[in-house]
N, C-alpha and C. Protein backbone atom coordinates (compact mmCIF):
# COMPACT_ATOMS: atom_id res chain seq x y z
N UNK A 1 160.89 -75.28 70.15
CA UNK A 1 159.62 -74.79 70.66
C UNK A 1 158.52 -75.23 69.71
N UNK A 2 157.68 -75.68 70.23
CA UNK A 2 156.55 -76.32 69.12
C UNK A 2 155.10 -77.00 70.36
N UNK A 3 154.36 -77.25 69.64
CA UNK A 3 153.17 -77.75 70.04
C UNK A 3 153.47 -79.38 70.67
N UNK A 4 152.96 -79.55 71.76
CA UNK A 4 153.34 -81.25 72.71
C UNK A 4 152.14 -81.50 71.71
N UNK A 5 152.91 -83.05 71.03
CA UNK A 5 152.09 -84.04 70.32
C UNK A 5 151.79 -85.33 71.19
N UNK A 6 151.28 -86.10 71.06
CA UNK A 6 150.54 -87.41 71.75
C UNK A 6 151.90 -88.03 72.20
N UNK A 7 153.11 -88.23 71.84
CA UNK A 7 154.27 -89.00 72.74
C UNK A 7 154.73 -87.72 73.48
N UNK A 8 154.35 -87.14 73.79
CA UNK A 8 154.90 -85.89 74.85
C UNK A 8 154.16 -86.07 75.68
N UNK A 9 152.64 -86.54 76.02
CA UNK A 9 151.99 -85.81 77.07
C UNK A 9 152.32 -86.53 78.07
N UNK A 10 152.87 -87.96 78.67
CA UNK A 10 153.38 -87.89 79.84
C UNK A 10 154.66 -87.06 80.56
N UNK A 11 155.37 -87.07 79.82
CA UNK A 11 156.62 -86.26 80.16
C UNK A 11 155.70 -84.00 80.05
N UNK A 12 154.80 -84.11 79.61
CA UNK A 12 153.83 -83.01 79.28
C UNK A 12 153.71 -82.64 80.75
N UNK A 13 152.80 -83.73 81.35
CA UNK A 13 152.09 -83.54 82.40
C UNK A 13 153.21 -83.94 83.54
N UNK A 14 154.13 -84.21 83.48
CA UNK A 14 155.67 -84.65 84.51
C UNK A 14 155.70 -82.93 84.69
N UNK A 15 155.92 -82.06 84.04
CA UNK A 15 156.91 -81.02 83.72
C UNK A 15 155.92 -80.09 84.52
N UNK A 16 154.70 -80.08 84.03
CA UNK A 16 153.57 -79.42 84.50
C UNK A 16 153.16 -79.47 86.03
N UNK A 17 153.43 -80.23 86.53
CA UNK A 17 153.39 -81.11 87.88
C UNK A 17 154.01 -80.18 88.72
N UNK A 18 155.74 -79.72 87.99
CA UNK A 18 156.36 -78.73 88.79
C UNK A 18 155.60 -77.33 89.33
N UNK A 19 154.73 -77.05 88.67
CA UNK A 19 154.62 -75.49 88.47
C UNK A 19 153.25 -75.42 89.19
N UNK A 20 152.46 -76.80 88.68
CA UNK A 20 151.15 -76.49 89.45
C UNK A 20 150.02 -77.74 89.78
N UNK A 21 149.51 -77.69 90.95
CA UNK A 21 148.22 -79.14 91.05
C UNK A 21 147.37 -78.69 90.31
N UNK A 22 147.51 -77.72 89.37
CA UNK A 22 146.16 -77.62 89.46
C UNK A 22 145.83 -77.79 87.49
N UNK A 23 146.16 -78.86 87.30
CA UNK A 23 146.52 -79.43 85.75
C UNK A 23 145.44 -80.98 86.08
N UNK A 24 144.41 -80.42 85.25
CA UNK A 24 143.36 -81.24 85.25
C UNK A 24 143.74 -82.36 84.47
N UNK A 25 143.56 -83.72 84.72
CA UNK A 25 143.61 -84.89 83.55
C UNK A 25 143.77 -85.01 82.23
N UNK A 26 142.12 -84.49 82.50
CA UNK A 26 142.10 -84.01 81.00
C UNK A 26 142.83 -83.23 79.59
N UNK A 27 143.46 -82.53 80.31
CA UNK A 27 144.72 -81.63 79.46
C UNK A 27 145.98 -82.31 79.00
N UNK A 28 146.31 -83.17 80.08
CA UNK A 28 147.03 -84.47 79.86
C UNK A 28 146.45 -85.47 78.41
N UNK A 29 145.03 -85.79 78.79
CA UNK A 29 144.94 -86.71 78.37
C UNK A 29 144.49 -86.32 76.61
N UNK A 30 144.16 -84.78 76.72
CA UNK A 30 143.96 -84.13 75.73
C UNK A 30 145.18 -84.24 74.53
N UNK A 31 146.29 -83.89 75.03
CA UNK A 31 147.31 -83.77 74.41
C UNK A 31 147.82 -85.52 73.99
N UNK A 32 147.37 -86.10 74.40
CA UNK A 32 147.53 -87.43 73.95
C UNK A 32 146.35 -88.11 72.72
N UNK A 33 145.94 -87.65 73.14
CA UNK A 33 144.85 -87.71 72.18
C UNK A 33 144.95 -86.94 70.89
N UNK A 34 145.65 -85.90 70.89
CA UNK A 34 145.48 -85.00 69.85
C UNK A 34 144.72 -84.03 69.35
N UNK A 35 144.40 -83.62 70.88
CA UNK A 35 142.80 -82.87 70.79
C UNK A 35 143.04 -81.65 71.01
N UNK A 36 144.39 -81.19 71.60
CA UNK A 36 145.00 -80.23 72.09
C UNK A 36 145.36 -78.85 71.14
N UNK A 37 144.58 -77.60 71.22
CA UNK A 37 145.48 -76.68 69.61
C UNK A 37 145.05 -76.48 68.65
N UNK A 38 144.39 -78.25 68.11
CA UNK A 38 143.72 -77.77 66.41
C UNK A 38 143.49 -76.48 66.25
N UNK A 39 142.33 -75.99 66.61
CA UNK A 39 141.71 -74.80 66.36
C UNK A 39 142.48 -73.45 66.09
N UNK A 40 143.16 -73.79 66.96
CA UNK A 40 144.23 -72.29 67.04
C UNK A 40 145.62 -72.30 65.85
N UNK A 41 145.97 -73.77 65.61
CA UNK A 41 146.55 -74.11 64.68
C UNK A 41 146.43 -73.48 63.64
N UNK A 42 145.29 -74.20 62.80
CA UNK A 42 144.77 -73.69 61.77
C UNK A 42 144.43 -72.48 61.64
N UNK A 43 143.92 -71.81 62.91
CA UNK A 43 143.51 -70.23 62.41
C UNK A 43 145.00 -69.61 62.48
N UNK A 44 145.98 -70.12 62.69
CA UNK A 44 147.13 -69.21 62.31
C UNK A 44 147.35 -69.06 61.21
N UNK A 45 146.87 -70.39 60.30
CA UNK A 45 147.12 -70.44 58.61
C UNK A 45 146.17 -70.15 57.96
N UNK A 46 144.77 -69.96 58.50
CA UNK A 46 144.00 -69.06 57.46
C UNK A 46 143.19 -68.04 57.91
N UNK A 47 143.34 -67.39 59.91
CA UNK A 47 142.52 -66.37 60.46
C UNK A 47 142.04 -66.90 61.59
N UNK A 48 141.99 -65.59 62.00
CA UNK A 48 141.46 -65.64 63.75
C UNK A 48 139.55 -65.88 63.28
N UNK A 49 139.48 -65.27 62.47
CA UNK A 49 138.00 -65.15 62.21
C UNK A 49 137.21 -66.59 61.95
N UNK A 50 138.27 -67.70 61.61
CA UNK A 50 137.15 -69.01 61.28
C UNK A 50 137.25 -70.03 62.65
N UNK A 51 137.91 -69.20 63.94
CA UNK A 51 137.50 -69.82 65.76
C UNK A 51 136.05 -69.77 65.78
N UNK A 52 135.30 -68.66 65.26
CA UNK A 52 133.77 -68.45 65.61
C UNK A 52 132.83 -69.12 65.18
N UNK A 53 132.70 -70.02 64.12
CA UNK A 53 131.74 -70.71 63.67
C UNK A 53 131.67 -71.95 64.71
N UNK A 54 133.10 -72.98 64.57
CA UNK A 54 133.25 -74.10 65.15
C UNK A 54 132.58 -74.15 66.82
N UNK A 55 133.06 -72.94 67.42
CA UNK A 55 133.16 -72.34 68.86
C UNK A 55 131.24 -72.64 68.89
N UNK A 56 130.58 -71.66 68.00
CA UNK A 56 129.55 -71.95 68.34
C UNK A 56 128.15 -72.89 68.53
N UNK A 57 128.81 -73.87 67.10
CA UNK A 57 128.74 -75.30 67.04
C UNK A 57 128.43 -75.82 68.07
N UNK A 58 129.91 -75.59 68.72
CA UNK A 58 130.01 -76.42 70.07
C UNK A 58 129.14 -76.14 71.19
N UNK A 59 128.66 -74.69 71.32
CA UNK A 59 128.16 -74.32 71.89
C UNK A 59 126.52 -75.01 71.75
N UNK A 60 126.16 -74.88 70.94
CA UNK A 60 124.64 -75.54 70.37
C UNK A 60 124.54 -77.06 70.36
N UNK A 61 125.98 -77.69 70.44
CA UNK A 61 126.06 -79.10 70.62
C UNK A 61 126.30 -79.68 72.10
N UNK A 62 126.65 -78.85 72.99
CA UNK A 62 127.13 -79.17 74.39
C UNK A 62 128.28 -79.61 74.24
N UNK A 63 129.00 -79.33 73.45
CA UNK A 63 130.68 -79.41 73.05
C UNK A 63 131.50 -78.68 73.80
N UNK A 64 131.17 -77.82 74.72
CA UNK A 64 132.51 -76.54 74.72
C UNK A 64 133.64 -77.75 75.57
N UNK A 65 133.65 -78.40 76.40
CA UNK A 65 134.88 -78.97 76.85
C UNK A 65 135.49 -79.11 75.73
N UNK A 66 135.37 -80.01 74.89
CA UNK A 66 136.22 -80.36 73.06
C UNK A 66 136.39 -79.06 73.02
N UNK A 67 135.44 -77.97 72.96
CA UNK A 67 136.14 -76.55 72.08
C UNK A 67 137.17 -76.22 73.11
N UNK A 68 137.18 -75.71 74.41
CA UNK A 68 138.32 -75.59 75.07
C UNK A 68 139.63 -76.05 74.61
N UNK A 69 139.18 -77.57 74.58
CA UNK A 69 140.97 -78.33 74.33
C UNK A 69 141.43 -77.55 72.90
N UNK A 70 140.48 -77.51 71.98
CA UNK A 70 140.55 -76.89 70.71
C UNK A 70 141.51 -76.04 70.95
N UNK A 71 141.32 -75.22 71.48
CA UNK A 71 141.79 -73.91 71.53
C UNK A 71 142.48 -73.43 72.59
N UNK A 72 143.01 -74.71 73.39
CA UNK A 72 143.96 -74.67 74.42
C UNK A 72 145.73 -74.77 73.50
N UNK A 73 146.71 -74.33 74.30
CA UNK A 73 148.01 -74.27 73.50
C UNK A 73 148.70 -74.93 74.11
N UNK A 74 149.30 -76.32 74.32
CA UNK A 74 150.07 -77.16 75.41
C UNK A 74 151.16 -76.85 74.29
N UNK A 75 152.23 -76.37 74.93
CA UNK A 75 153.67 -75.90 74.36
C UNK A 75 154.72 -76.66 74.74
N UNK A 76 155.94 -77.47 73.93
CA UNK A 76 156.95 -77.74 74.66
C UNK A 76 158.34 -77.00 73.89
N UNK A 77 159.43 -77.09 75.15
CA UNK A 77 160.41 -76.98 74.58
C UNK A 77 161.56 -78.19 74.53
N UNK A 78 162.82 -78.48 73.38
CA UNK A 78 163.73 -79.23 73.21
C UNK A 78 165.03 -79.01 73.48
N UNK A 79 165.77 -79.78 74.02
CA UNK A 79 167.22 -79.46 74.14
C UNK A 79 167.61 -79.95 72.82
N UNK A 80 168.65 -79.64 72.34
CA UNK A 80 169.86 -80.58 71.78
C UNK A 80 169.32 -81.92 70.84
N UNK A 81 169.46 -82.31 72.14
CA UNK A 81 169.01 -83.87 71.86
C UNK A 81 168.10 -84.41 71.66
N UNK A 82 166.86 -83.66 71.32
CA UNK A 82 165.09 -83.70 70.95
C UNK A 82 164.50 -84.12 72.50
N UNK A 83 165.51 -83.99 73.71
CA UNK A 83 164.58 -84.15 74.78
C UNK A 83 163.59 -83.03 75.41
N UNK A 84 162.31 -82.99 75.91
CA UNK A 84 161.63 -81.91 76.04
C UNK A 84 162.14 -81.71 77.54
N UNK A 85 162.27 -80.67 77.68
CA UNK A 85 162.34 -79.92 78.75
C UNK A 85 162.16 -78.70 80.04
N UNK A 86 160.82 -78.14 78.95
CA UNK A 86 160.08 -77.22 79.30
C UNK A 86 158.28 -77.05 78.53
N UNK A 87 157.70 -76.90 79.53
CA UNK A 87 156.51 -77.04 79.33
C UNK A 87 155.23 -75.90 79.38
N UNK A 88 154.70 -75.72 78.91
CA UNK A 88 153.54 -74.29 78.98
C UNK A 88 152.38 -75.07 78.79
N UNK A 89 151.32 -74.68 79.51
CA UNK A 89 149.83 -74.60 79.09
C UNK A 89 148.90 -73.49 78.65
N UNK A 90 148.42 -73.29 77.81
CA UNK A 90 147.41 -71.86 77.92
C UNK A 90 146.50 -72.32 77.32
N UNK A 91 145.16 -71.76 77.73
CA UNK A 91 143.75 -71.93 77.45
C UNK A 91 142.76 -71.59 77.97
N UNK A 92 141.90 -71.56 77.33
CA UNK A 92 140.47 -70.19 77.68
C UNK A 92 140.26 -70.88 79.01
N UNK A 93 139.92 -69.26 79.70
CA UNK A 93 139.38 -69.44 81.08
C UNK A 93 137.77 -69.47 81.47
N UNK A 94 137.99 -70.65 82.22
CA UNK A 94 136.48 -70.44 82.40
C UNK A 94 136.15 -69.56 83.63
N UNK A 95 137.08 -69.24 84.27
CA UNK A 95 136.88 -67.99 85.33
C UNK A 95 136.08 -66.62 84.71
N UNK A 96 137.21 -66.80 83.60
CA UNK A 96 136.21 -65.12 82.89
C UNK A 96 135.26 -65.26 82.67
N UNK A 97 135.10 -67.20 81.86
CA UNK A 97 133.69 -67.23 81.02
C UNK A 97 132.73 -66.99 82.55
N UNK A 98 132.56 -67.46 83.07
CA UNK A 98 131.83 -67.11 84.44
C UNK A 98 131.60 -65.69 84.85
N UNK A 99 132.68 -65.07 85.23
CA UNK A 99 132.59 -64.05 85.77
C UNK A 99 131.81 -63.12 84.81
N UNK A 100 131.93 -63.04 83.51
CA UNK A 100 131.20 -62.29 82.46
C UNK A 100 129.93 -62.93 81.80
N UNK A 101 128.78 -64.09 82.41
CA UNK A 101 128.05 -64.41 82.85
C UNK A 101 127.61 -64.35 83.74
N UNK A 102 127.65 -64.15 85.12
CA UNK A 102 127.46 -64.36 86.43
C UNK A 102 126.96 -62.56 86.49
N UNK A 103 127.92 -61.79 85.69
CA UNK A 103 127.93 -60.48 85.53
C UNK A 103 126.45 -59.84 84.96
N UNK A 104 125.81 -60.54 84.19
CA UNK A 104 124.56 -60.38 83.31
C UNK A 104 124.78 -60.35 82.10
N UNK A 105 125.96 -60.38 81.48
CA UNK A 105 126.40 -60.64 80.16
C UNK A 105 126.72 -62.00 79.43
N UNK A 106 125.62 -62.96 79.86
CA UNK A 106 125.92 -64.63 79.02
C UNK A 106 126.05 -64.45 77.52
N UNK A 107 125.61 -63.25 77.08
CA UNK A 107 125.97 -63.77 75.32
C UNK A 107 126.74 -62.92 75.12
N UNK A 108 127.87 -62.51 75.97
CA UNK A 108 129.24 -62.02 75.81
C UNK A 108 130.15 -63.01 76.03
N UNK A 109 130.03 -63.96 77.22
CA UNK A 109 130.42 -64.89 77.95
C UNK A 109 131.24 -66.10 76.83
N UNK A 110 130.76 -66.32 75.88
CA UNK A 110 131.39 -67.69 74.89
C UNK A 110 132.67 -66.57 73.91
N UNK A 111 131.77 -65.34 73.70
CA UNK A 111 133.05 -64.42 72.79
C UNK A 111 134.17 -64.56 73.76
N UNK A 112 134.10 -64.39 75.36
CA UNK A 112 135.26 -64.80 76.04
C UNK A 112 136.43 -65.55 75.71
N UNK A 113 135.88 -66.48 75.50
CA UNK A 113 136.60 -67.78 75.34
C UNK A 113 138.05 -67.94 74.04
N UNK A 114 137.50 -66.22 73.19
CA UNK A 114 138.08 -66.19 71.83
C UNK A 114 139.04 -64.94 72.15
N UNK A 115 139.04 -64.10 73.06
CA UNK A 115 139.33 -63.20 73.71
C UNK A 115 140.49 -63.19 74.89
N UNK A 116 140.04 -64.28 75.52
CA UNK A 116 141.11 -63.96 77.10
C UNK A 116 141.59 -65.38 77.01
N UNK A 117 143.09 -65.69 77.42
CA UNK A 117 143.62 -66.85 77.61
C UNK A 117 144.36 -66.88 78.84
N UNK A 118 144.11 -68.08 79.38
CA UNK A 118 145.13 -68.34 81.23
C UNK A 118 146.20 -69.55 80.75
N UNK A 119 147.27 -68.74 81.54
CA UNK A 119 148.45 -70.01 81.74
C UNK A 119 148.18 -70.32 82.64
N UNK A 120 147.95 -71.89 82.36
CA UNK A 120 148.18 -72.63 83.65
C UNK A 120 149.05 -73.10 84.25
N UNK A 121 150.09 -73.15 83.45
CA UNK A 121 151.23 -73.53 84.51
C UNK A 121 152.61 -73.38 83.30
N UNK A 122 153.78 -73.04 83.88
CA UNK A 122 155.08 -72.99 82.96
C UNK A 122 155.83 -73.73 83.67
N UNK A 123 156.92 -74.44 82.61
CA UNK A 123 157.85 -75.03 84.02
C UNK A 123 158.99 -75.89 82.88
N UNK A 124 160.08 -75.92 83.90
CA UNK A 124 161.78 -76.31 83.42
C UNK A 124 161.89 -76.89 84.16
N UNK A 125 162.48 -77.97 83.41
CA UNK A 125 162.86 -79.67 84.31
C UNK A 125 164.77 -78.79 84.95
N UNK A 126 164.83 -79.11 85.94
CA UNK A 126 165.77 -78.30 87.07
C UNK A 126 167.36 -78.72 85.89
N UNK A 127 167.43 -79.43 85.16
CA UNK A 127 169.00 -79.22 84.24
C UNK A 127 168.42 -78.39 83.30
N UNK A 128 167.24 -77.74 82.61
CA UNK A 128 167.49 -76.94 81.73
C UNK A 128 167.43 -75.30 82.12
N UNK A 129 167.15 -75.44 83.44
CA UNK A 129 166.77 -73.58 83.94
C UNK A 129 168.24 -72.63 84.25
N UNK A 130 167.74 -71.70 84.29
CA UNK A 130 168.45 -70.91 84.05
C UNK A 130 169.13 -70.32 82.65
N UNK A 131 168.43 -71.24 81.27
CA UNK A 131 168.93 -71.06 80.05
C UNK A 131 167.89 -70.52 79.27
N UNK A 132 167.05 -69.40 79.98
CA UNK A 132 166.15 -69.09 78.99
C UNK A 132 164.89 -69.72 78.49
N UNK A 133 165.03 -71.30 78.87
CA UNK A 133 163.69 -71.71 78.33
C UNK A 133 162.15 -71.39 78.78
N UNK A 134 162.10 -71.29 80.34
CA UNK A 134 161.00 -70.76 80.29
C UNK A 134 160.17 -69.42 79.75
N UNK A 135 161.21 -68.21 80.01
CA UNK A 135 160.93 -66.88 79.12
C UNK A 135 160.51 -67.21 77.32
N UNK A 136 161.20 -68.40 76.70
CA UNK A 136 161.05 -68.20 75.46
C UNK A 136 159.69 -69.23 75.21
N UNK A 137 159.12 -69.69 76.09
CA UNK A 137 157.92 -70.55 75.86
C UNK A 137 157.28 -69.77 75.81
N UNK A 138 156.96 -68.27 77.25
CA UNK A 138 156.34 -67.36 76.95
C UNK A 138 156.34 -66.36 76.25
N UNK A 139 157.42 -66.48 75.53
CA UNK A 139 157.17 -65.22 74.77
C UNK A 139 156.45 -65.75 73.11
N UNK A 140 156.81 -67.25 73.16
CA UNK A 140 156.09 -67.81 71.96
C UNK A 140 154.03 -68.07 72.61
N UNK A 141 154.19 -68.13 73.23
CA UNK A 141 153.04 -68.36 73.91
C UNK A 141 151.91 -66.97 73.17
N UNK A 142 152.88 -65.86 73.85
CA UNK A 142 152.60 -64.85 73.61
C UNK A 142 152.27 -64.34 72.37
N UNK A 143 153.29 -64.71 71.75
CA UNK A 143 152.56 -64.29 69.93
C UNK A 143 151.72 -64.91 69.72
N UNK A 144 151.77 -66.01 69.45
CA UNK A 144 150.51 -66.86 68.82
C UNK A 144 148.89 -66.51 69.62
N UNK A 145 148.86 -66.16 70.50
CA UNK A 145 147.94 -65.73 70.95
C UNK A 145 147.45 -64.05 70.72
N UNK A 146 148.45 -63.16 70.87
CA UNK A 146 148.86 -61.80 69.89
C UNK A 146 148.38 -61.95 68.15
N UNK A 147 148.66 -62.94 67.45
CA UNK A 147 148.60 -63.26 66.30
C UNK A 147 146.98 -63.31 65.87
N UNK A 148 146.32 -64.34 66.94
CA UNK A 148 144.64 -64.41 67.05
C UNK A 148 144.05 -63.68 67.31
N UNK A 149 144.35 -62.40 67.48
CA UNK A 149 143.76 -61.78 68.29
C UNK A 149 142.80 -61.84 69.62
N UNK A 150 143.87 -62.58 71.02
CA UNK A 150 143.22 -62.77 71.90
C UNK A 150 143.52 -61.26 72.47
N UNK A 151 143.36 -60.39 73.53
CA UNK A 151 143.65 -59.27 73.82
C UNK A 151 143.63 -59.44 75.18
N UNK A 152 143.89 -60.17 76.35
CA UNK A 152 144.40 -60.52 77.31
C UNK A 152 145.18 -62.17 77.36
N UNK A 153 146.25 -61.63 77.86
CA UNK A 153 146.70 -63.12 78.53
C UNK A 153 147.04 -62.98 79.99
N UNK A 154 146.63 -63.79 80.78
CA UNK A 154 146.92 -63.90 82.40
C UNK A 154 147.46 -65.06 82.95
N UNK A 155 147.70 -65.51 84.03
CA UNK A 155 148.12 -66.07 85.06
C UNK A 155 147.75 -65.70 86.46
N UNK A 156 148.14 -67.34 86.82
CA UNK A 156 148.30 -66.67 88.58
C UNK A 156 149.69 -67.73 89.20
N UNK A 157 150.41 -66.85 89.97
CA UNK A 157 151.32 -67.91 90.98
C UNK A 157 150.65 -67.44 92.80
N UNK A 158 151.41 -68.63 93.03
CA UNK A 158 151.08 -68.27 94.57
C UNK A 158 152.04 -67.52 94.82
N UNK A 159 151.61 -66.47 96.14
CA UNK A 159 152.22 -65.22 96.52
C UNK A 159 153.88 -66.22 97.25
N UNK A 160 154.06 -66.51 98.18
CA UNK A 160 154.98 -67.17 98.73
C UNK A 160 156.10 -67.70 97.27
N UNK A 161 155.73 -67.97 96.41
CA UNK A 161 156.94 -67.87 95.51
C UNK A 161 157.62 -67.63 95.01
N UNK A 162 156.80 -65.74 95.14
CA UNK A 162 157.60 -64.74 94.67
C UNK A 162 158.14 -64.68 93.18
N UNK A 163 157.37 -64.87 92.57
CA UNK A 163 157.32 -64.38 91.13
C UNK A 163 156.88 -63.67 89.87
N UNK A 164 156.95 -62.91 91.22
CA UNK A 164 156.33 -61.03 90.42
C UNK A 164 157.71 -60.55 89.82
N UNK A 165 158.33 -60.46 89.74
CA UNK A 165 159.83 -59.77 89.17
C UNK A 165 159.97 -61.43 87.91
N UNK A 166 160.06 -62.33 88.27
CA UNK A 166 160.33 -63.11 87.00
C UNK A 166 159.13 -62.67 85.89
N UNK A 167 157.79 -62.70 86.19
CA UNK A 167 157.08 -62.19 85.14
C UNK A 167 157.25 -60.74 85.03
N UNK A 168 157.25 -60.34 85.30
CA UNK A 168 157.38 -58.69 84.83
C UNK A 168 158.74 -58.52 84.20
N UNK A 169 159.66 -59.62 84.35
CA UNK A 169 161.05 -59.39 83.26
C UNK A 169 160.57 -59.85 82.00
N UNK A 170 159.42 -60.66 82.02
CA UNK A 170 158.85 -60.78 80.39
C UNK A 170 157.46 -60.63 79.84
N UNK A 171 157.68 -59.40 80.44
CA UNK A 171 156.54 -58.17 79.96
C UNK A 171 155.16 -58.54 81.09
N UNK A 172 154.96 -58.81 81.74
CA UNK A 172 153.70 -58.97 82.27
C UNK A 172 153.42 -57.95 83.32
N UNK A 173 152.50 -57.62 83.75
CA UNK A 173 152.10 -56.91 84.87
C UNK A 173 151.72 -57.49 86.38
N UNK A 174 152.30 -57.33 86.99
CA UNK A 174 152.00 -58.27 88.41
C UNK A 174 150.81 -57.45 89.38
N UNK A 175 150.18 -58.08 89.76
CA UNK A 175 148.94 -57.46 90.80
C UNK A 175 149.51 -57.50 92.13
N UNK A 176 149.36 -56.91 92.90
CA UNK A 176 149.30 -57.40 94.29
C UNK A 176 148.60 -58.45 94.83
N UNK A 177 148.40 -59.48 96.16
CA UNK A 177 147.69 -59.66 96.74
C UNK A 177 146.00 -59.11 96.87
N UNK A 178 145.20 -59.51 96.47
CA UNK A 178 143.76 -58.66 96.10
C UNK A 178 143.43 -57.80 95.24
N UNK A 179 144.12 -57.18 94.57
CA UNK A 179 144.26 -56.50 93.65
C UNK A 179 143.43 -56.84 92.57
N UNK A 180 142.76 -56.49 91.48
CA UNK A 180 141.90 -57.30 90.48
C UNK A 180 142.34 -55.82 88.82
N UNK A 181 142.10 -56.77 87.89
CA UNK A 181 142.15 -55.97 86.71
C UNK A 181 140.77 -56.23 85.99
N UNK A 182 140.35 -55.04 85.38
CA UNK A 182 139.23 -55.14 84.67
C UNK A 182 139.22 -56.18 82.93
N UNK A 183 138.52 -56.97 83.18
CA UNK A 183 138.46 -57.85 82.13
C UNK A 183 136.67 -57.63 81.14
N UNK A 184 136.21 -56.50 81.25
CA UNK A 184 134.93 -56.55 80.87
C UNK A 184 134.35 -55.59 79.89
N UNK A 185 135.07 -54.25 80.25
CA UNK A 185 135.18 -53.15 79.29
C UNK A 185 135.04 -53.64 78.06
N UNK A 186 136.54 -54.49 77.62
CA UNK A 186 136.52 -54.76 76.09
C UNK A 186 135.33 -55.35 75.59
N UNK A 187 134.52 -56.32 76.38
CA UNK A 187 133.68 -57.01 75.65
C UNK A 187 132.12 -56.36 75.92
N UNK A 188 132.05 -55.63 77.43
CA UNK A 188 130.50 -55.37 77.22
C UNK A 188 130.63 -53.90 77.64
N UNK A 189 131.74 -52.91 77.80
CA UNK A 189 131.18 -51.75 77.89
C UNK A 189 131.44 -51.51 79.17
N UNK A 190 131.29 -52.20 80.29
CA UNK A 190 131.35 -51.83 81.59
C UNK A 190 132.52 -53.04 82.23
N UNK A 191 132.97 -52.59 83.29
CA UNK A 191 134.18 -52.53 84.20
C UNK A 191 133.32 -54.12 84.82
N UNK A 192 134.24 -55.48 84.96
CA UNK A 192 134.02 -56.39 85.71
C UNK A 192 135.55 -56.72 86.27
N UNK A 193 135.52 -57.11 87.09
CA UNK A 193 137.15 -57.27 87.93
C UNK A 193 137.58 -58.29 87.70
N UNK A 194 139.35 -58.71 87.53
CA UNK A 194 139.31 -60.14 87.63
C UNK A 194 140.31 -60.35 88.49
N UNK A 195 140.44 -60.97 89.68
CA UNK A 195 141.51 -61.25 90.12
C UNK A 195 141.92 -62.22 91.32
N UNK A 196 143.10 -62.83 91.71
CA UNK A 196 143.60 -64.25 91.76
C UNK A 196 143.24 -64.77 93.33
N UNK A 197 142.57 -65.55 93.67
CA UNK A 197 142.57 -66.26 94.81
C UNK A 197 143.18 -65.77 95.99
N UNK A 198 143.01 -66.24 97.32
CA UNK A 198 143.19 -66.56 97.81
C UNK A 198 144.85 -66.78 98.38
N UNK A 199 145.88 -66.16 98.46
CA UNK A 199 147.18 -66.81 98.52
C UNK A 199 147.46 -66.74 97.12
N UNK A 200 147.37 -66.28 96.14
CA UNK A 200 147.51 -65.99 95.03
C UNK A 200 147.94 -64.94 94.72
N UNK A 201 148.90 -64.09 93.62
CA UNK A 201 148.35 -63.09 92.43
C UNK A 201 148.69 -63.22 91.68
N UNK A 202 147.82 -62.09 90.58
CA UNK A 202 147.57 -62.40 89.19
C UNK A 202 148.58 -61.45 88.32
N UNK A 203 149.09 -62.21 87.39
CA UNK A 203 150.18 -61.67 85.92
C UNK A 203 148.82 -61.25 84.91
N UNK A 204 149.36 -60.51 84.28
CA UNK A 204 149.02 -60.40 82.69
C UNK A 204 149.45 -59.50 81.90
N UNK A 205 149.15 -59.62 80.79
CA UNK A 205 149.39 -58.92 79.46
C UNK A 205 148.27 -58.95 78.25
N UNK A 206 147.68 -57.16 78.31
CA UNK A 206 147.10 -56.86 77.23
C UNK A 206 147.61 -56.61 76.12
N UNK A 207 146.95 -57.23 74.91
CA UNK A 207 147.43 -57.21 73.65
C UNK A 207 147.79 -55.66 73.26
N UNK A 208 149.05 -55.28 72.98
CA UNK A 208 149.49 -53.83 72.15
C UNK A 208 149.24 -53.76 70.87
């Protein structure tokens, strides 16, 4: 289990493919690049507290795409044989950043970004499933983001796939169909909703 480096990201974005369309280029092309993590990297080795300077940088520079990847987590896992075989994405949502702008709170809106993280997609190439690998991507997923002090992590699958009982076997909370969880309290005091599309619902887990 470790961070996808630049010879991973095609087989990155192969794996990712399974789970979801909705894996922008860029994340691909991020992780090839090496653009993927820094941020979050390093603040594991010296604090959650030195995300905020860079973050706002970016912000004053018209950077935030770069800060995103920054602080996005493209995860793989290895068999045996150093082949990868399971894949995770997580990284700040710009749904929240929106929704907690759109809300009247824009200079809450970038603290977002340091706060709430979305999986975008998990996924096991069909010979390694059933062995645990996807649960243990998320549960590494999970700390390191626990570790930063992000205090939500979410998802969404589509309803037809039925994978409300696989996440909730590793700790998550499943929504119903329409259903929404409040994502706004923590940061401004008052109740904003968040929740999944269309043919969708939404997982998550608040930080304990």
């Amino acid at each position: 289990m470790r961070l996808a480096r630049p010879e991973d990201s095609a087989r990155f974005g192969e794996l990712l493919a399974l789970a979801t369309e909705d894996i922008e280029p860029a994340h691909v092309d991020g992780v090839e690049a090496g653009r993927c993590g820094g941020w979050l990297m390093e603040a594991l080795s010296v604090g959650s507290n030195t995300l905020t300077e860079p973050l706002v940088r970016a912000a004053a520079d018209g950077t935030l795409q770069d800060a995103a990847l920054a602080l996005s987590l493209p995860l793989v896992a290895q068999d045996r044989d150093g082949v990868v075989v399971g894949a995770l994405l997580a990284l700040p949502s710009g749904t929240v950043v929106k929704t907690v702008g759109d809300a009247g709170f824009k200079q809450h809106a970038l603290l977002a970004m340091l706060k709430y993280a979305k999986i975008k997609g998990v996924a096991v190439a069909e010979e390694a499933r059933g062995l645990g690998v996807g649960g243990a991507l998320l549960k590494r997923c999970s700390q390191v983001y626990r570790e930063l002090d992000f205090v939500l992590l979410f998802g969404e699958f589509e309803t037809e796939r039925a994978l409300g009982p696989y996440y909730e076997s590793h700790g998550f909370t499943v929504l119903g169909p329409g259903e929404t969880t409040d994502v706004g309290y923590v940061l401004t005091g008052r109740p904003i909703g968040l929740g999944a599309g269309p043919g969708e619902q939404l997982f998550y887990r608040w930080k304990s």
